[in-house]
Protein backbone atom coordinates (compact mmCIF):
# COMPACT_ATOMS: atom_id res chain seq x y z
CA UNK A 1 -16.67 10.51 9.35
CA UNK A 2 -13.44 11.90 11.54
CA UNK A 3 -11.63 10.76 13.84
CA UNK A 4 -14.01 12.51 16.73
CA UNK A 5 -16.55 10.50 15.40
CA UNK A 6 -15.07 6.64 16.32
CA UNK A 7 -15.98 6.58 19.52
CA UNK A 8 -15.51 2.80 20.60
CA UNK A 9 -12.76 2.88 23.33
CA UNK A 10 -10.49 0.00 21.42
CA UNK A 11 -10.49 2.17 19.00
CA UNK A 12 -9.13 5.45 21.14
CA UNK A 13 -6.98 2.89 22.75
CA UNK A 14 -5.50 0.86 19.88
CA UNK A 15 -4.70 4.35 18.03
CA UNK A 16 -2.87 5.93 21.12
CA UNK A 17 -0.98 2.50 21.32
CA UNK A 18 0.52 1.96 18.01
CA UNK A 19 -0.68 4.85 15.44
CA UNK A 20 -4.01 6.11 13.25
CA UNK A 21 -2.46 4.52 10.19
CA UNK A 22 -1.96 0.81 9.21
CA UNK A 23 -3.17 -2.78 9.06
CA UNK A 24 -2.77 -6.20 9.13
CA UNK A 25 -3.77 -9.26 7.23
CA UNK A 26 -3.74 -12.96 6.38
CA UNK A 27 -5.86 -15.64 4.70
CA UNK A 28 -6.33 -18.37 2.62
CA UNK A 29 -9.32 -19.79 0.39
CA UNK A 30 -8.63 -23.40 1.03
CA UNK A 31 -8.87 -22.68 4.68
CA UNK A 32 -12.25 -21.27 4.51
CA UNK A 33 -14.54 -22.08 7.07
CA UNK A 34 -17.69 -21.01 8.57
CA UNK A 35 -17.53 -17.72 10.03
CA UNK A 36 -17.96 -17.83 13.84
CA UNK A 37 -21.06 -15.92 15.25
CA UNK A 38 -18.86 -14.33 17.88
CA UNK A 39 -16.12 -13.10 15.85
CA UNK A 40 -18.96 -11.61 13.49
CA UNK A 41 -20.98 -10.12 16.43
CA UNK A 42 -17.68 -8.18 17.52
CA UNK A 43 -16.64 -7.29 13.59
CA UNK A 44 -20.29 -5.83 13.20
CA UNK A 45 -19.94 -3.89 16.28
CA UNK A 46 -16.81 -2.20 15.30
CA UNK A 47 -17.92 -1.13 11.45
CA UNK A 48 -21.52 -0.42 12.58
CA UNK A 49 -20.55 3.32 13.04
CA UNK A 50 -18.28 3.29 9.54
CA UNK A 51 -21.28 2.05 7.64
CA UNK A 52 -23.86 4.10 9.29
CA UNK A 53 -22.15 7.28 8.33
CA UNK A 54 -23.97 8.88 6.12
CA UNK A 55 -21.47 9.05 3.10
CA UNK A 56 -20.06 5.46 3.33
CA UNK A 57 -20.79 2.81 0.99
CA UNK A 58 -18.71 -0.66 0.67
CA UNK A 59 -17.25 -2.26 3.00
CA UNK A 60 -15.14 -5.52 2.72
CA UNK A 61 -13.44 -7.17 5.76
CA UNK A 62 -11.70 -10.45 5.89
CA UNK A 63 -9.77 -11.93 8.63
CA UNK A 64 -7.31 -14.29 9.55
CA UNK A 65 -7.26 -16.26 12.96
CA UNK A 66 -5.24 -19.47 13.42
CA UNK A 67 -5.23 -20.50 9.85
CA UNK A 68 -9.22 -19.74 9.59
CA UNK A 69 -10.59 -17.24 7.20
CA UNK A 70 -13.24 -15.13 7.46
CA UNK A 71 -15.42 -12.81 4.99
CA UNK A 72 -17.70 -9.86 5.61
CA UNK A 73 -19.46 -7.32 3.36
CA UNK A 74 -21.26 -4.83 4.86
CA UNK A 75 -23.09 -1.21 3.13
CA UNK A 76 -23.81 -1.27 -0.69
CA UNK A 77 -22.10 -0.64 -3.94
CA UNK A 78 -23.21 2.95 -4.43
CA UNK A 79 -26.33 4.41 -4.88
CA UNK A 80 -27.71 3.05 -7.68
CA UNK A 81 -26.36 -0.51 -6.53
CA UNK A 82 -27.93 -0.86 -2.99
CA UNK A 83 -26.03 -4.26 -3.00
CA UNK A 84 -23.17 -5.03 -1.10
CA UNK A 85 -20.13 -5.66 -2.03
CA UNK A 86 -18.53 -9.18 -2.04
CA UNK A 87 -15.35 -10.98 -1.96
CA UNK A 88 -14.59 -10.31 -6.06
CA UNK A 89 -15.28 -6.77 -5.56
CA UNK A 90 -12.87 -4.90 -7.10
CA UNK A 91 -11.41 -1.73 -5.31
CA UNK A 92 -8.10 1.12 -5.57
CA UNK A 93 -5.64 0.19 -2.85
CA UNK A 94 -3.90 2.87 -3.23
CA UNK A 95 -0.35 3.45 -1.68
CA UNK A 96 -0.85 -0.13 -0.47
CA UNK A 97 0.33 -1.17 -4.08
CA UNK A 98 4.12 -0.08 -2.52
CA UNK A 99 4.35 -3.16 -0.75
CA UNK A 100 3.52 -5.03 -4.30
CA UNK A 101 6.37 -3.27 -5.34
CA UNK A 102 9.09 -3.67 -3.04
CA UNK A 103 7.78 -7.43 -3.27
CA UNK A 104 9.46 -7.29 -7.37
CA UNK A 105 11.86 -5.55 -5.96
CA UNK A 106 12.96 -8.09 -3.70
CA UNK A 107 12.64 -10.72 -5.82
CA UNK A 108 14.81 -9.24 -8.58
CA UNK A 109 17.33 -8.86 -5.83
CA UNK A 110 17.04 -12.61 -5.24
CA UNK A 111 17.64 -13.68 -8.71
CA UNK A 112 20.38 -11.27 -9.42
CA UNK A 113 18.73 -8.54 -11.82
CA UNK A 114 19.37 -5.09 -9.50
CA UNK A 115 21.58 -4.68 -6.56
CA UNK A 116 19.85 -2.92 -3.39
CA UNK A 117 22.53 -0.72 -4.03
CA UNK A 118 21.98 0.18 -7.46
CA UNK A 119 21.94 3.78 -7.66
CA UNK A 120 19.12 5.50 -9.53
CA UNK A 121 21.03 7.28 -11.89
CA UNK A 122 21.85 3.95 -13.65
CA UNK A 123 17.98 3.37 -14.60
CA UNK A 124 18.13 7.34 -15.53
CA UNK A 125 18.74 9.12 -19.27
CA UNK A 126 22.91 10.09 -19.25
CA UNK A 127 21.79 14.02 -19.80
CA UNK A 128 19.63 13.89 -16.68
CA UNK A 129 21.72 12.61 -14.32
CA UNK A 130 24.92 14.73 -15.53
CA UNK A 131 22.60 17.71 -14.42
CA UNK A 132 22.40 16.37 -10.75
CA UNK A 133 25.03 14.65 -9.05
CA UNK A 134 22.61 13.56 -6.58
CA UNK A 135 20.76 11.01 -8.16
CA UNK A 136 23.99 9.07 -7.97
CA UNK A 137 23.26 8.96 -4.02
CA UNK A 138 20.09 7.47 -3.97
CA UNK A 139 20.10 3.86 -4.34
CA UNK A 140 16.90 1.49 -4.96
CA UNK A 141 17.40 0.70 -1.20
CA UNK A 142 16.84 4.55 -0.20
CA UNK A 143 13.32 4.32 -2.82
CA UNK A 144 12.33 1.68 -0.98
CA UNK A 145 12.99 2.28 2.22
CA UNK A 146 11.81 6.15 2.08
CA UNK A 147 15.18 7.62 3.10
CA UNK A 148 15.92 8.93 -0.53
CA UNK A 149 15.79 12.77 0.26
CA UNK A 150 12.95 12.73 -2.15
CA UNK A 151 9.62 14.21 -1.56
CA UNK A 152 5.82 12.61 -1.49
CA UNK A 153 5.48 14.30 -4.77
CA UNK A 154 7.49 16.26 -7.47
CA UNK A 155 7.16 19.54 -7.12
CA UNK A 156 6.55 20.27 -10.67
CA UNK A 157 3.22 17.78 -10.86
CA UNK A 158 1.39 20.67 -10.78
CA UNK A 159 2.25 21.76 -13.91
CA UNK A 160 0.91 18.87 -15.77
CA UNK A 161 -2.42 18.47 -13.82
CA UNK A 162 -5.85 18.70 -16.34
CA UNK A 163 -7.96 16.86 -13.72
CA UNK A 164 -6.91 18.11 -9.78
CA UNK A 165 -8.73 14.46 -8.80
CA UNK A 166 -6.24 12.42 -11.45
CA UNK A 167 -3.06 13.92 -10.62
CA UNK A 168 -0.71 11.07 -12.13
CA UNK A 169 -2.95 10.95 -15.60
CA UNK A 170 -0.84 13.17 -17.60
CA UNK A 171 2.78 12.81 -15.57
CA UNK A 172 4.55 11.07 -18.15
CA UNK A 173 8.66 10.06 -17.35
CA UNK A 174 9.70 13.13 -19.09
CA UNK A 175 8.02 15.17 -16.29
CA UNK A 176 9.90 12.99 -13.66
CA UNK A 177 13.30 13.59 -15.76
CA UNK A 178 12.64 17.19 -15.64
CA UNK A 179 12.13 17.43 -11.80
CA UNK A 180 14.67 15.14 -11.51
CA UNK A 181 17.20 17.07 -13.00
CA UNK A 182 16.61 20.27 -10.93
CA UNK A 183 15.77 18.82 -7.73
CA UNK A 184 18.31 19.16 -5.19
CA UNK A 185 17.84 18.15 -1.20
CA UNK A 186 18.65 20.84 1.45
CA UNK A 187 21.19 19.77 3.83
CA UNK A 188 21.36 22.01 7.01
CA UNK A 189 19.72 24.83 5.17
CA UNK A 190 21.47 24.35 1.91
CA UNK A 191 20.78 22.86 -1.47
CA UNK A 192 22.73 19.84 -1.72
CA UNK A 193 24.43 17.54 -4.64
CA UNK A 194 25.16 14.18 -2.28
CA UNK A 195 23.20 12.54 1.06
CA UNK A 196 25.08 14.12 3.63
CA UNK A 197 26.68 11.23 5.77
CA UNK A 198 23.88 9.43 7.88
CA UNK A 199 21.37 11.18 6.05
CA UNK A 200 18.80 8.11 5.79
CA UNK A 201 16.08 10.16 7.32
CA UNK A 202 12.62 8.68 6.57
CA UNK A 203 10.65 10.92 4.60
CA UNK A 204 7.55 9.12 2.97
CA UNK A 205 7.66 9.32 -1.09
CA UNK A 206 5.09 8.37 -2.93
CA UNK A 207 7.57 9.36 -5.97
CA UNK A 208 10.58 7.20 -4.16
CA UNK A 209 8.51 4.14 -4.86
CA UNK A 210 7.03 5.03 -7.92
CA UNK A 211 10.71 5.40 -9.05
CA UNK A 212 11.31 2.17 -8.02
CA UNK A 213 9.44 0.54 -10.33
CA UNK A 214 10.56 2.76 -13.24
CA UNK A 215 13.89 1.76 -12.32
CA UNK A 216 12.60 -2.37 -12.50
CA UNK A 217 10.96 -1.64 -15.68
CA UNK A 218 14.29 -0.38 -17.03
CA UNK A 219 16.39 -3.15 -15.63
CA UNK A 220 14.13 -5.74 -17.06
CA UNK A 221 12.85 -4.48 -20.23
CA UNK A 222 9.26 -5.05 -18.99
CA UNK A 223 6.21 -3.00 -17.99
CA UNK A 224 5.06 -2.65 -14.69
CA UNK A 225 2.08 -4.97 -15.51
CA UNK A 226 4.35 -7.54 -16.69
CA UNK A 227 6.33 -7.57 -13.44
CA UNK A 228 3.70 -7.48 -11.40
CA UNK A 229 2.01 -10.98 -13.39
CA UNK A 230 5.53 -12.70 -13.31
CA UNK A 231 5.91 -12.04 -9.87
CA UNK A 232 3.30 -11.88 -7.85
CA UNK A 233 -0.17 -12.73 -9.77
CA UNK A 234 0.22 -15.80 -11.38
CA UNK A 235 2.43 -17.83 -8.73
CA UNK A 236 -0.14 -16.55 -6.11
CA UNK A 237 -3.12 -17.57 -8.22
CA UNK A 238 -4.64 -14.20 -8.52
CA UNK A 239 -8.14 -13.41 -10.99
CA UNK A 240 -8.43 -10.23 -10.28
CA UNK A 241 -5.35 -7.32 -9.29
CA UNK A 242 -4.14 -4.98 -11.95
CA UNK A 243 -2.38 -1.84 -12.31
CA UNK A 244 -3.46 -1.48 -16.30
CA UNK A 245 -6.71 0.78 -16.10
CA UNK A 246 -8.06 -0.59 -19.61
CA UNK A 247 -8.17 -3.84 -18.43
CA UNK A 248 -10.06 -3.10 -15.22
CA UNK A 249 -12.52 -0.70 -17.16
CA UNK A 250 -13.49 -3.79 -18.90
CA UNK A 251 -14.66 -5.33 -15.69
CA UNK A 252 -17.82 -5.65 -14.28
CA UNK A 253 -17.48 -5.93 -10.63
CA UNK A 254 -15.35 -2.71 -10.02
CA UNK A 255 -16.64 -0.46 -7.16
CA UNK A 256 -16.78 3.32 -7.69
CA UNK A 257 -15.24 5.19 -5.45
CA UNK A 258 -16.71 8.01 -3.33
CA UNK A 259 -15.58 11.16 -1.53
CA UNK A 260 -16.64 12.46 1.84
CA UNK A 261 -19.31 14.25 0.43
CA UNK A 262 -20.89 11.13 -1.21
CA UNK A 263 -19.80 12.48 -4.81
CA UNK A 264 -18.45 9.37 -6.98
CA UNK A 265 -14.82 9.60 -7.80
CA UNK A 266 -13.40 9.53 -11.27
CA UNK A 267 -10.96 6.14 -12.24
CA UNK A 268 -7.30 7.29 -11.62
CA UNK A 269 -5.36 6.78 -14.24
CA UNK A 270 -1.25 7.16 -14.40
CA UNK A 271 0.63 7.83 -17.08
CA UNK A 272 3.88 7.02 -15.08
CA UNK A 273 4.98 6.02 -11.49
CA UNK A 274 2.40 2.67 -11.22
CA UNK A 275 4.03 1.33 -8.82
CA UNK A 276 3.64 3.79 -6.03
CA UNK A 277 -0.18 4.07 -5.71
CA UNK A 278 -1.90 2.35 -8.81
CA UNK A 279 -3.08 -1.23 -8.17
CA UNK A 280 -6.59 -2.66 -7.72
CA UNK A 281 -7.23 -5.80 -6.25
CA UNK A 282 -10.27 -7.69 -4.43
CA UNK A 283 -10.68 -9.05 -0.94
CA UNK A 284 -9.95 -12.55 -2.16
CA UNK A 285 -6.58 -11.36 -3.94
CA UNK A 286 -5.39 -9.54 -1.34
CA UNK A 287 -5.92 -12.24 1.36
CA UNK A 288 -3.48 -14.20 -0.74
CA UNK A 289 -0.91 -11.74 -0.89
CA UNK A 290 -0.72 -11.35 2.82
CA UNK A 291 -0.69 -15.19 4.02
CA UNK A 292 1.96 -15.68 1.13
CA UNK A 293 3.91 -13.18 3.07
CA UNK A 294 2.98 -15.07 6.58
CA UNK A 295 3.55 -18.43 5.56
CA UNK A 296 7.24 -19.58 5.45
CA UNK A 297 6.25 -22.57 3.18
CA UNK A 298 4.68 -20.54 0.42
CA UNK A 299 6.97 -20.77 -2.58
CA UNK A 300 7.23 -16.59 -3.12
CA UNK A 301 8.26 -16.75 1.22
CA UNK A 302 11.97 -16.26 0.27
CA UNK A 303 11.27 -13.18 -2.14
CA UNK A 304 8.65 -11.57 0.48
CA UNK A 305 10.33 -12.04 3.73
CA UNK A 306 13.22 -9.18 3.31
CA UNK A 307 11.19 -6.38 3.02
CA UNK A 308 9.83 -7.29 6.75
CA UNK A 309 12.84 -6.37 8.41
CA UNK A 310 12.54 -3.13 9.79
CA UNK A 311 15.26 -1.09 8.64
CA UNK A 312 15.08 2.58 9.59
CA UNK A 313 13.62 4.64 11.89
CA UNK A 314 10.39 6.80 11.38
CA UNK A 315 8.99 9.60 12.93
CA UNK A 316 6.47 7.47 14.93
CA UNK A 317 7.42 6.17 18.10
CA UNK A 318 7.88 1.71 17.61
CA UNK A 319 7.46 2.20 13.97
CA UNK A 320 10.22 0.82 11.25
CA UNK A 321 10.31 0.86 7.80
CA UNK A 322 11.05 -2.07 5.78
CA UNK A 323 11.14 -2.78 2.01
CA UNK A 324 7.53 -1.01 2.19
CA UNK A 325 6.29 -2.70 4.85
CA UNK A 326 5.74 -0.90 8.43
CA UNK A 327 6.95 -3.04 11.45
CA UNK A 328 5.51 -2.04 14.27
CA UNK A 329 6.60 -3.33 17.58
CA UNK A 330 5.72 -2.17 20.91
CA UNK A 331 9.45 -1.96 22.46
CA UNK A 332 8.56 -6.22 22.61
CA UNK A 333 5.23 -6.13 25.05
CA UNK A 334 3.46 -6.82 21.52
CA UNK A 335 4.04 -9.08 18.87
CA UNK A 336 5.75 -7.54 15.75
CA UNK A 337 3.42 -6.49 13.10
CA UNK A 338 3.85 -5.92 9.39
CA UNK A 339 1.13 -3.03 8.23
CA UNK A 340 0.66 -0.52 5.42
CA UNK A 341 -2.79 1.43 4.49
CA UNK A 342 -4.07 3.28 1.24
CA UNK A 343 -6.28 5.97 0.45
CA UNK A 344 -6.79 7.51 -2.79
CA UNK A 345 -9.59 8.47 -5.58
CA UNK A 346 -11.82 7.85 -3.06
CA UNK A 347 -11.10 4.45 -1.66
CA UNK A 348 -9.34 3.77 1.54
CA UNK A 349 -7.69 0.24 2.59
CA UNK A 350 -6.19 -1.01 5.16
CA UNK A 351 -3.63 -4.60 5.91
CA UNK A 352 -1.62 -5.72 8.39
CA UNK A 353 -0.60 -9.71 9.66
CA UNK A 354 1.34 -10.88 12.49
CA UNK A 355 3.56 -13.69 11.94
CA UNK A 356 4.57 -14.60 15.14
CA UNK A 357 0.56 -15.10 16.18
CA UNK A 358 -1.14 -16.18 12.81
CA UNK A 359 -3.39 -13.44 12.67
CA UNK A 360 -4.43 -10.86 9.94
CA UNK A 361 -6.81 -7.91 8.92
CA UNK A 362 -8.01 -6.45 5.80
CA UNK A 363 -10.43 -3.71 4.94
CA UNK A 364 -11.22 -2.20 1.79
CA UNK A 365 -13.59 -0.10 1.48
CA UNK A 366 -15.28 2.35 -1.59
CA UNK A 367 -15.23 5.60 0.74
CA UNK A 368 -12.53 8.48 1.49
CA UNK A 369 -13.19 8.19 5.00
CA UNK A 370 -10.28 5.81 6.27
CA UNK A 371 -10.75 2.51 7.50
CA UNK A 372 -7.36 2.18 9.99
CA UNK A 373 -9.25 2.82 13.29
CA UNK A 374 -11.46 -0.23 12.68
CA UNK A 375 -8.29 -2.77 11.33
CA UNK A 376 -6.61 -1.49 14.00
CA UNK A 377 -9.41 -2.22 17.05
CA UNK A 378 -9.45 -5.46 15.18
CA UNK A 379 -6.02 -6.84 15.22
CA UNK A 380 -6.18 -5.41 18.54
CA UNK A 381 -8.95 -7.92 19.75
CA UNK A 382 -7.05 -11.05 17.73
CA UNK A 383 -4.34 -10.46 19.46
CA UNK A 384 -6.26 -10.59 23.25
């Protein structure tokens, strides 16, 4: 399905207004009540085309309005599971798993552990960084923010790639340290060894995050996995988000992904970087992430709230980027909202929330085609 193909109006409407990319969400189990037949007669409406398209599969929606949460499931599990999916269904979120890790990020800030100034050439092997003076310039503020100079991916991934589908499988640090050490930004048309003064340009880097948590895993002596528990999982409550692919192989409720073509996707594995695009998570999970960064009692609040300021500029009109987080606001004629989407291995996901209103969206979904037209027409309605 493409873009020509959503034809609902909101949709047309909510994409010219804001942008074809993000998503918002919020919920809480405790809070679950009984969905309400008009708020599922308009969800329906808007996925009806998604689902119908002949290569979609699973879809997962859950909502958040006024403290109330609602679950849908809609398609089935593949072809050979004509069931659909439900809210333990495990999918790849993709690049969504950035705002995970800015989340460690800030929280390491809080208790003292990095500086947001840190550059990245302290986390970095001595030999590497004497080879390029520019690493000094980037701090873990730049990774997170996307204004590092750094692009979406190294240039020498190529090199390493045995499965074009699993491009991260086989990039191992060493790889990174090798780009690393060559790489060098080009500052009005020439290779440079610094940022050149008010040179935090947003450029989106999947690598920039992904060195982010390398950098964390240095600083605290533990894997990505082990961050991502202390931090996030267990104070949240969470039975089901990972970044470790042996332990979700061993699970038995983990969608397969599928292409546009209806072809199932191999697991994505990485060998490096996890904390740029590798984290899988159900609809349950995720709805607890995103009220725990609405709600300003929840005890991880004070950790989650500074990556939703807005920080610098991007190349979309209203849009800012935070720790991770894209803040969109509509020069104030909308409330601000907090948004970030995935696709990868083919999955596509979708989340966004708005504090100042109490609402929330999120879609997951075990197809390529992206799901940020519908969580967009949705916020869009909640916030009517």
């Amino acid at each position: 399905m493409t873009t020509a193909k959503m034809r609902y109006p909101l949709l047309i409407f909510c994409c010219s207004l804001i942008f074809s990319c993000f998503s918002f969400f919020v919920s809480n189990d405790k809070l679950c009540a009984q969905p309400s037949k008009a708020l599922e007669g308009l969800i329906n409406e808007i996925v009806d085309e998604y689902i119908d398209f002949e290569n979609s599969y699973g879809l997962s929606v859950g909502i958040i309005d006024d403290g109330q949460v609602y679950k849908y499931q809609y398609g089935k599990l593949s072809k050979d599971k004509p069931a659909p999916p439900n809210a333990q269904t495990i999918y790849h979120i993709g690049a969504i798993s950035k705002v995970y890790t800015t989340a460690i990020f800030s929280a390491l800030v809080k208790e003292g552990v990095v500086n947001e100034n840190d550059p990245l050439s302290k986390f970095l092997p001595a030999n590497v960084v004497a080879e390029n003076g520019y690493l000094k310039s980037i701090s873990l503020k730049d990774l997170a923010t996307h204004t590092s100079g750094l692009p979406k991916e190294p240039y020498n991934i190529a090199l390493t790639v045995r499965d074009k589908e699993n491009l991260y499988a086989n990039y191992h640090m060493r790889d990174a340290y090798d780009f690393l050490a060559d790489f060098r930004p080009k500052v009005d048309g020439k290779e440079s060894t610094k940022k050149p003064i008010g040179g935090n340009r947003f450029r989106y880097s999947h690598l920039g995050i992904g060195l982010l948590g390398f950098a964390l895993e240095e600083a605290t002596g533990k894997s990505y996995d082990e961050l991502l528990q202390q931090y996030i999982i267990r104070p949240l409550g969470m039975t089901a988000t990972y970044s470790s692919h042996q332990k979700i192989r061993s699970s038995s409720n983990v969608a397969k992904g599928h292409y546009f073509n209806g072809r199932v996707a191999e697991v994505n594995t990485f060998a490096s970087l996890k904390g740029s695009e590798a984290i899988r998570t159900n609809l349950n999970d995720l709805l607890k992430f995103v009220q725990a960064n609405m709600d300003s009692k929840n005890r991880l609040y004070p950790t989650l709230a500074p990556c939703h300021t807005g920080r610098v500029d991007t190349d979309m009109k209203y849009v800012r980027c935070g720790y991770g987080w894209y803040v969109i606001n509509q020069n104030k004629k909308l409330p601000e909202i907090h948004t970030h989407s995935g696709r990868t291995a083919g999955f596509s996901s979708y989340v966004s929330f708005c504090k100042e209103r109490g609402k929330g969206v999120v879609l997951l979904s075990n197809s390529s085609t992206r799901v940020d037209e519908l969580g967009i027409a949705i916020m869009d309605f909640l916030l009517r």
